[in-house]
C-alpha atoms as a PDB file:
ATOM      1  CA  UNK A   1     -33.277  97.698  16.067  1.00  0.00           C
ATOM      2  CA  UNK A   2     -30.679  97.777  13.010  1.00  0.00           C
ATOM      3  CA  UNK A   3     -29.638 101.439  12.619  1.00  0.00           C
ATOM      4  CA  UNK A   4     -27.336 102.756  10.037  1.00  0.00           C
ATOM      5  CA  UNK A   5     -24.444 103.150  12.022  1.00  0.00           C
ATOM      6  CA  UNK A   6     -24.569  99.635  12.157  1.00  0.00           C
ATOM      7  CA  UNK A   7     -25.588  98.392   8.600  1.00  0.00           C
ATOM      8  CA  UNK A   8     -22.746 100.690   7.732  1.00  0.00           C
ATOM      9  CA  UNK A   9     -19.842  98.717  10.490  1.00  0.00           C
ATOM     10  CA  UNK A  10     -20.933  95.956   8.774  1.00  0.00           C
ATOM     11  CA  UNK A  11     -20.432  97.050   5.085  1.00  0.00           C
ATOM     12  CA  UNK A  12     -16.937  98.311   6.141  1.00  0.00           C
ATOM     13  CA  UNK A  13     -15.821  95.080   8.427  1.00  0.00           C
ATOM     14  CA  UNK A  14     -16.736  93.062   5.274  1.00  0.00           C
ATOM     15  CA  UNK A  15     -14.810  95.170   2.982  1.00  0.00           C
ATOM     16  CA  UNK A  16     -11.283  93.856   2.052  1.00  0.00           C
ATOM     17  CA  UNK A  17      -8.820  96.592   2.785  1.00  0.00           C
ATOM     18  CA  UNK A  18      -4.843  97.244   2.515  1.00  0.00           C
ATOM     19  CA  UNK A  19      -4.826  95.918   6.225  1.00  0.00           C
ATOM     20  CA  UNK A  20      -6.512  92.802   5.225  1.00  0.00           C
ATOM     21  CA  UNK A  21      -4.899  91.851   2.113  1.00  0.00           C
ATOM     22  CA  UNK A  22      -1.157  92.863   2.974  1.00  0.00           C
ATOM     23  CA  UNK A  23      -1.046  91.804   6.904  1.00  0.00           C
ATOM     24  CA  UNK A  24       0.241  94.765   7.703  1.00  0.00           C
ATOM     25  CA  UNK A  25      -0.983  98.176   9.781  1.00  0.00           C
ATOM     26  CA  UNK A  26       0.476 101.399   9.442  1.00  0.00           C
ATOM     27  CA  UNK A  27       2.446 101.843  12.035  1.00  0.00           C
ATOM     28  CA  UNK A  28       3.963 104.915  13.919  1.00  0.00           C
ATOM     29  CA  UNK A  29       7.415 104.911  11.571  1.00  0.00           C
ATOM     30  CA  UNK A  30       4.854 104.886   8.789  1.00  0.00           C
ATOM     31  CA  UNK A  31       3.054 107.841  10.142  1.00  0.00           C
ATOM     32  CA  UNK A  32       5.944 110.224  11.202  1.00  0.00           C
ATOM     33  CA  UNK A  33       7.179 109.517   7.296  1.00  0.00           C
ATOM     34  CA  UNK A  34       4.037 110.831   5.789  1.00  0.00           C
ATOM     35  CA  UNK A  35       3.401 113.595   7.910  1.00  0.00           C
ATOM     36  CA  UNK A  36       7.071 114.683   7.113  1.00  0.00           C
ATOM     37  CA  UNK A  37       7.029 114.375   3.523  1.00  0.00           C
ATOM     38  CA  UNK A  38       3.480 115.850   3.601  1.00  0.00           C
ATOM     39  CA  UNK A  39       5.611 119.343   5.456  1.00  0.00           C
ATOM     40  CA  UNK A  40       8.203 118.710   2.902  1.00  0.00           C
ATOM     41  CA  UNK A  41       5.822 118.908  -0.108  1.00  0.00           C
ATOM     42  CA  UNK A  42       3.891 121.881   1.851  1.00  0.00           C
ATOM     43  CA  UNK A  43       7.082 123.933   2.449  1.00  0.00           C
ATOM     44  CA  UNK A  44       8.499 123.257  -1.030  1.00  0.00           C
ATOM     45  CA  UNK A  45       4.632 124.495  -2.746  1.00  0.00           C
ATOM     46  CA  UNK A  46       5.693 127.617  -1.387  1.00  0.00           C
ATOM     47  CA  UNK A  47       9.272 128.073  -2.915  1.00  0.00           C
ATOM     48  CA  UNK A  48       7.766 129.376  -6.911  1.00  0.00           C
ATOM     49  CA  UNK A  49       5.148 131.731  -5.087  1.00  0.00           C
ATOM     50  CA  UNK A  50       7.836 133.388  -3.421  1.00  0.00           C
ATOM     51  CA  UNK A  51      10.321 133.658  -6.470  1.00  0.00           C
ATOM     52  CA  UNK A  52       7.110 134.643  -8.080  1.00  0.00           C
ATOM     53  CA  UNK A  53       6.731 137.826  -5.751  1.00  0.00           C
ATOM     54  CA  UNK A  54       9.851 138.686  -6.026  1.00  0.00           C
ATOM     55  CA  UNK A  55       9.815 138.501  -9.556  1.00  0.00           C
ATOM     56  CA  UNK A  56       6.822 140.485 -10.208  1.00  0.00           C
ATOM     57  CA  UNK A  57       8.754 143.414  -8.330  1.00  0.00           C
ATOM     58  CA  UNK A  58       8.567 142.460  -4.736  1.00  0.00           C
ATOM     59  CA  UNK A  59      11.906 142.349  -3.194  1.00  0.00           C
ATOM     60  CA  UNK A  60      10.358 141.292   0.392  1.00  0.00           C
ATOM     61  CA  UNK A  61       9.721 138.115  -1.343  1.00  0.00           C
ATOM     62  CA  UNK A  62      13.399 137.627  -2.208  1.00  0.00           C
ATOM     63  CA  UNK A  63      13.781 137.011   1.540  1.00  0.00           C
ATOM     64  CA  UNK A  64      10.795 135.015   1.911  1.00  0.00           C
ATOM     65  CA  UNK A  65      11.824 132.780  -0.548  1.00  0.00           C
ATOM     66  CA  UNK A  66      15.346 132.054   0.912  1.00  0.00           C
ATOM     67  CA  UNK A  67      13.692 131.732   4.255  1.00  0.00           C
ATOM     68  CA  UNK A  68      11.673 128.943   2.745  1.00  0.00           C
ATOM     69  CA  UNK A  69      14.664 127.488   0.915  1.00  0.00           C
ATOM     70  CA  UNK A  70      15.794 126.966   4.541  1.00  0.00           C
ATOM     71  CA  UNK A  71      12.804 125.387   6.113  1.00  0.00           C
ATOM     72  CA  UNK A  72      12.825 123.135   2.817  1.00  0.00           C
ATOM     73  CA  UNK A  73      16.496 121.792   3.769  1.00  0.00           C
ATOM     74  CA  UNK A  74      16.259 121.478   7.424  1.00  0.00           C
ATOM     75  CA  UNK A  75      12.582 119.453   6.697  1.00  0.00           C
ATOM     76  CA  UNK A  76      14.458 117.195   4.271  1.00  0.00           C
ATOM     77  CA  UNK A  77      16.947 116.708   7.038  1.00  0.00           C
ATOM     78  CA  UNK A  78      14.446 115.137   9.062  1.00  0.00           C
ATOM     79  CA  UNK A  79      13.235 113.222   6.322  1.00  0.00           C
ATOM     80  CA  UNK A  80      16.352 111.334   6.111  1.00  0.00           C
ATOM     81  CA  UNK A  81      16.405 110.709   9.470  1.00  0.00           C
ATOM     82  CA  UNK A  82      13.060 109.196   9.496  1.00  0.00           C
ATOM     83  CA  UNK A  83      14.224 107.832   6.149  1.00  0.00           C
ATOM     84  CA  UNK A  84      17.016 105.679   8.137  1.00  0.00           C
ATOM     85  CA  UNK A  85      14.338 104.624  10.955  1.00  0.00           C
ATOM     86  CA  UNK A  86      12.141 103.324   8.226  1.00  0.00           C
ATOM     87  CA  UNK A  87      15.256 101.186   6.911  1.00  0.00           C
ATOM     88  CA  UNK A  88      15.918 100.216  10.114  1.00  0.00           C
ATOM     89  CA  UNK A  89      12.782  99.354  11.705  1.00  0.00           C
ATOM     90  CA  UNK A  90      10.909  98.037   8.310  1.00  0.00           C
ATOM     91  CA  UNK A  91      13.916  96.953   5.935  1.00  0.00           C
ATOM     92  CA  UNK A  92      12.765  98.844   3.618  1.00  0.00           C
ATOM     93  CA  UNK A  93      15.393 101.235   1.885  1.00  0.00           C
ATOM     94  CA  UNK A  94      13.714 102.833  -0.702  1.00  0.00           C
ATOM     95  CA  UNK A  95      12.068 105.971   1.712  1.00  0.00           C
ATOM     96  CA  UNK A  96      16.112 106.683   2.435  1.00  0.00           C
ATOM     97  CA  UNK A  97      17.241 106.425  -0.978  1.00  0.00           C
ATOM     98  CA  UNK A  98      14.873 108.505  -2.125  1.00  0.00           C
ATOM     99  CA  UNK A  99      15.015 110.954   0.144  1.00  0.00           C
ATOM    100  CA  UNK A 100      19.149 111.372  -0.047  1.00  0.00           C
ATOM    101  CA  UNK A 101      18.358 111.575  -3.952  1.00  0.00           C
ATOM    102  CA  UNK A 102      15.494 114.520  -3.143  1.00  0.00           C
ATOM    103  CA  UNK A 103      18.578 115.854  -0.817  1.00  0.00           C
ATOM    104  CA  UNK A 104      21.773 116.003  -3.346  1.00  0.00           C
ATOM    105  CA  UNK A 105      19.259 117.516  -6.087  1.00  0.00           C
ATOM    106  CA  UNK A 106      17.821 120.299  -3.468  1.00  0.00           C
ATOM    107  CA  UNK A 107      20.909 120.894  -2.689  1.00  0.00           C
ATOM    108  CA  UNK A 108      22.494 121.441  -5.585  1.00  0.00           C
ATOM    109  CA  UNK A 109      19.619 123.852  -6.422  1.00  0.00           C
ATOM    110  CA  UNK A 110      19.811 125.649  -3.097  1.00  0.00           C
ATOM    111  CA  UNK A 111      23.535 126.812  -4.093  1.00  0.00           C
ATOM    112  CA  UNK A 112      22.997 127.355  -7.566  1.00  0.00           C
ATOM    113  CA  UNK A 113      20.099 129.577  -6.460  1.00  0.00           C
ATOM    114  CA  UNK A 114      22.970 131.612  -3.867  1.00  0.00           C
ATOM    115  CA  UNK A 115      25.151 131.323  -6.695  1.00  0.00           C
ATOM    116  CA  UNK A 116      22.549 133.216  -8.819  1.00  0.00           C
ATOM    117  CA  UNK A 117      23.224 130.541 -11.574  1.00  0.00           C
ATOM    118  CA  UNK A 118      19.374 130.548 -12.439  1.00  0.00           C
ATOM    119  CA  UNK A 119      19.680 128.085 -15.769  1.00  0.00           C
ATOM    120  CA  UNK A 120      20.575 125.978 -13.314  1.00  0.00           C
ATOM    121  CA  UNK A 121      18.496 126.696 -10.207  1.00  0.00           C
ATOM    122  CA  UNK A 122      14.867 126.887 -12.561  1.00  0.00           C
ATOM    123  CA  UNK A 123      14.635 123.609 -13.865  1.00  0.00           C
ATOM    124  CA  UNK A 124      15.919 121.474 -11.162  1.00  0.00           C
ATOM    125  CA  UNK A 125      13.313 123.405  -9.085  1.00  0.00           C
ATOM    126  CA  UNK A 126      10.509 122.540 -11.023  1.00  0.00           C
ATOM    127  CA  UNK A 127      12.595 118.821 -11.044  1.00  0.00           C
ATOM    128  CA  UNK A 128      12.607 118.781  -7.317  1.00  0.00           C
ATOM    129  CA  UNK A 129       9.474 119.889  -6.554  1.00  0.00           C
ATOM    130  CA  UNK A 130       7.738 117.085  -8.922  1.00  0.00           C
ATOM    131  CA  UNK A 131       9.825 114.520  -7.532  1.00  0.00           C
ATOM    132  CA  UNK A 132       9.088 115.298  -3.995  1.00  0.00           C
ATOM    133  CA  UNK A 133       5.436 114.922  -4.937  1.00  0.00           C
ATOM    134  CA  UNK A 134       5.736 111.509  -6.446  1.00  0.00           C
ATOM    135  CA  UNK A 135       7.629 110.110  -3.324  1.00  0.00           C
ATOM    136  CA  UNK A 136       4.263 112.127  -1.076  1.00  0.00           C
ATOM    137  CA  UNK A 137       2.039 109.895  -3.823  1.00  0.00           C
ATOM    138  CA  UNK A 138       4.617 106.797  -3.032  1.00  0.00           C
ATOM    139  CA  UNK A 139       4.311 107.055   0.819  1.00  0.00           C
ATOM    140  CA  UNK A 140       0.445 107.854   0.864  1.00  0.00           C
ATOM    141  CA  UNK A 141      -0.777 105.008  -1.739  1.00  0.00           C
ATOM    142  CA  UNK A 142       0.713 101.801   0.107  1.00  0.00           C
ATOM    143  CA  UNK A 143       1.408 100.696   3.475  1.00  0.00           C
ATOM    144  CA  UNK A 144       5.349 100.043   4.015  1.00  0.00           C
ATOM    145  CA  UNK A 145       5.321  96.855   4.301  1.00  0.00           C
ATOM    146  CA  UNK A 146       8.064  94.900   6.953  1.00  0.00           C
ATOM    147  CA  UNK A 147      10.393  92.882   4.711  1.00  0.00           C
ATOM    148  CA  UNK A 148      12.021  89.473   6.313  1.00  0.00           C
ATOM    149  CA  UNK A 149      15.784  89.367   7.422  1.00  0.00           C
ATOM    150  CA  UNK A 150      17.259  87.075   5.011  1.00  0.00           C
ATOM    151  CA  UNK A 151      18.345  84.362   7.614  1.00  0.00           C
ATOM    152  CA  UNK A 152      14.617  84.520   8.999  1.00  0.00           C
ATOM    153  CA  UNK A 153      13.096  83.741   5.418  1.00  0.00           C
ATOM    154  CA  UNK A 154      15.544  81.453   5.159  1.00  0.00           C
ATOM    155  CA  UNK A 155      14.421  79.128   8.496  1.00  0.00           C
ATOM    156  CA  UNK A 156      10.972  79.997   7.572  1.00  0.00           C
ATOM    157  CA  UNK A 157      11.649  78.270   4.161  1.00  0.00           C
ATOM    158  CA  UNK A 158      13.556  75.150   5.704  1.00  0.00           C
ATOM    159  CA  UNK A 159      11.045  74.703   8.009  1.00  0.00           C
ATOM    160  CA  UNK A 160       8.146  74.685   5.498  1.00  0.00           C
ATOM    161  CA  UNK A 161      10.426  71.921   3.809  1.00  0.00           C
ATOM    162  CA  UNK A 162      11.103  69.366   7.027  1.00  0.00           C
ATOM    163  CA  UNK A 163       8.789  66.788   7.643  1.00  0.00           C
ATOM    164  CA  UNK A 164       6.334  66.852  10.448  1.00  0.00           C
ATOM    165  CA  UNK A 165       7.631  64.687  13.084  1.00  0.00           C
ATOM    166  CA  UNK A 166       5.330  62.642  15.281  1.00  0.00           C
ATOM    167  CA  UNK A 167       6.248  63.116  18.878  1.00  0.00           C
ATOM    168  CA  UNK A 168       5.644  60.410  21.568  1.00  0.00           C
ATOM    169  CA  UNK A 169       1.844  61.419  22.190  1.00  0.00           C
ATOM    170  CA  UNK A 170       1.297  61.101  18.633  1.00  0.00           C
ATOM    171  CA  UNK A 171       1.944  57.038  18.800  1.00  0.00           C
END
């Protein structure tokens, strides 16, 4: 009896995916990264409805919205870290650099927002928040994909280059 849980493991073992096509799983490096850019971009969402409140005449939200500058910082703290796992374990550098970029510019904005400099603090807000959400679009659209040392590629090519040499059973 063919059921449609069935017809449908089928249809999706058949389908060429990322995993297919690339060679590579997500792995648990990959994972942690998401899920702490996803609290990154969820903690920095909440930064302009708190500066709203408080602008619309809600002092409380003053407070709210430096707590929440906070959690922003000490989340992009652990985004670099992960950031330097992912260069370590995958090669890949670009999470890292990224992420130290995302960190100068929210930093700059977090003092400029203490210093009350708010030409300054309003548009690289807007400028960090956008470019936190591209790097959540980066890290969710792709598997990171494990790059090869550069002495292993280079074997790997040599190899491919020798001939094949007959052994002693060949004969």
């Amino acid at each position: 009896m063919v059921t449609a849980a069935n017809r449908l493991r089928a249809i999706v073992s058949a389908r060429p995916d990322a995993t297919h096509r690339t060679g590579h799983r997500t792995g648990p490096a990959d994972w942690v990264l998401r899920a702490v850019v996803s609290a990154h971009v969820v903690a920095i969402a909440g930064q302009p409805v708190f500066a709203g409140v408080y602008m619309s005449g809600d002092y409380d939200g003053l407070r709210w919205h430096a707590a929440g500058a906070d959690v922003v910082t000490y989340v992009g703290f652990v985004q670099v870290i992960v950031g330097v796992v992912i260069w370590v374990r995958r090669r890949q550098a670009w999470p890292f650099l990224a992420t130290s970029a995302l960190m100068a510019a929210e930093s700059v904005q977090y003092f400029a927002g203490l210093d009350g400099a708010l030409w300054l603090h309003f548009p690289l807000g807007v400028m960090t928040v956008v470019a936190l959400v591209a790097l959540f679009v980066a890290v969710w659209s792709r598997p990171l994909r494990r790059r090869q040392h550069p002495r292993n590629e280079r074997e790997r090519i040599r190899s491919s280059r020798e001939p094949k040499r007959q052994g002693a059973d060949d004969a």
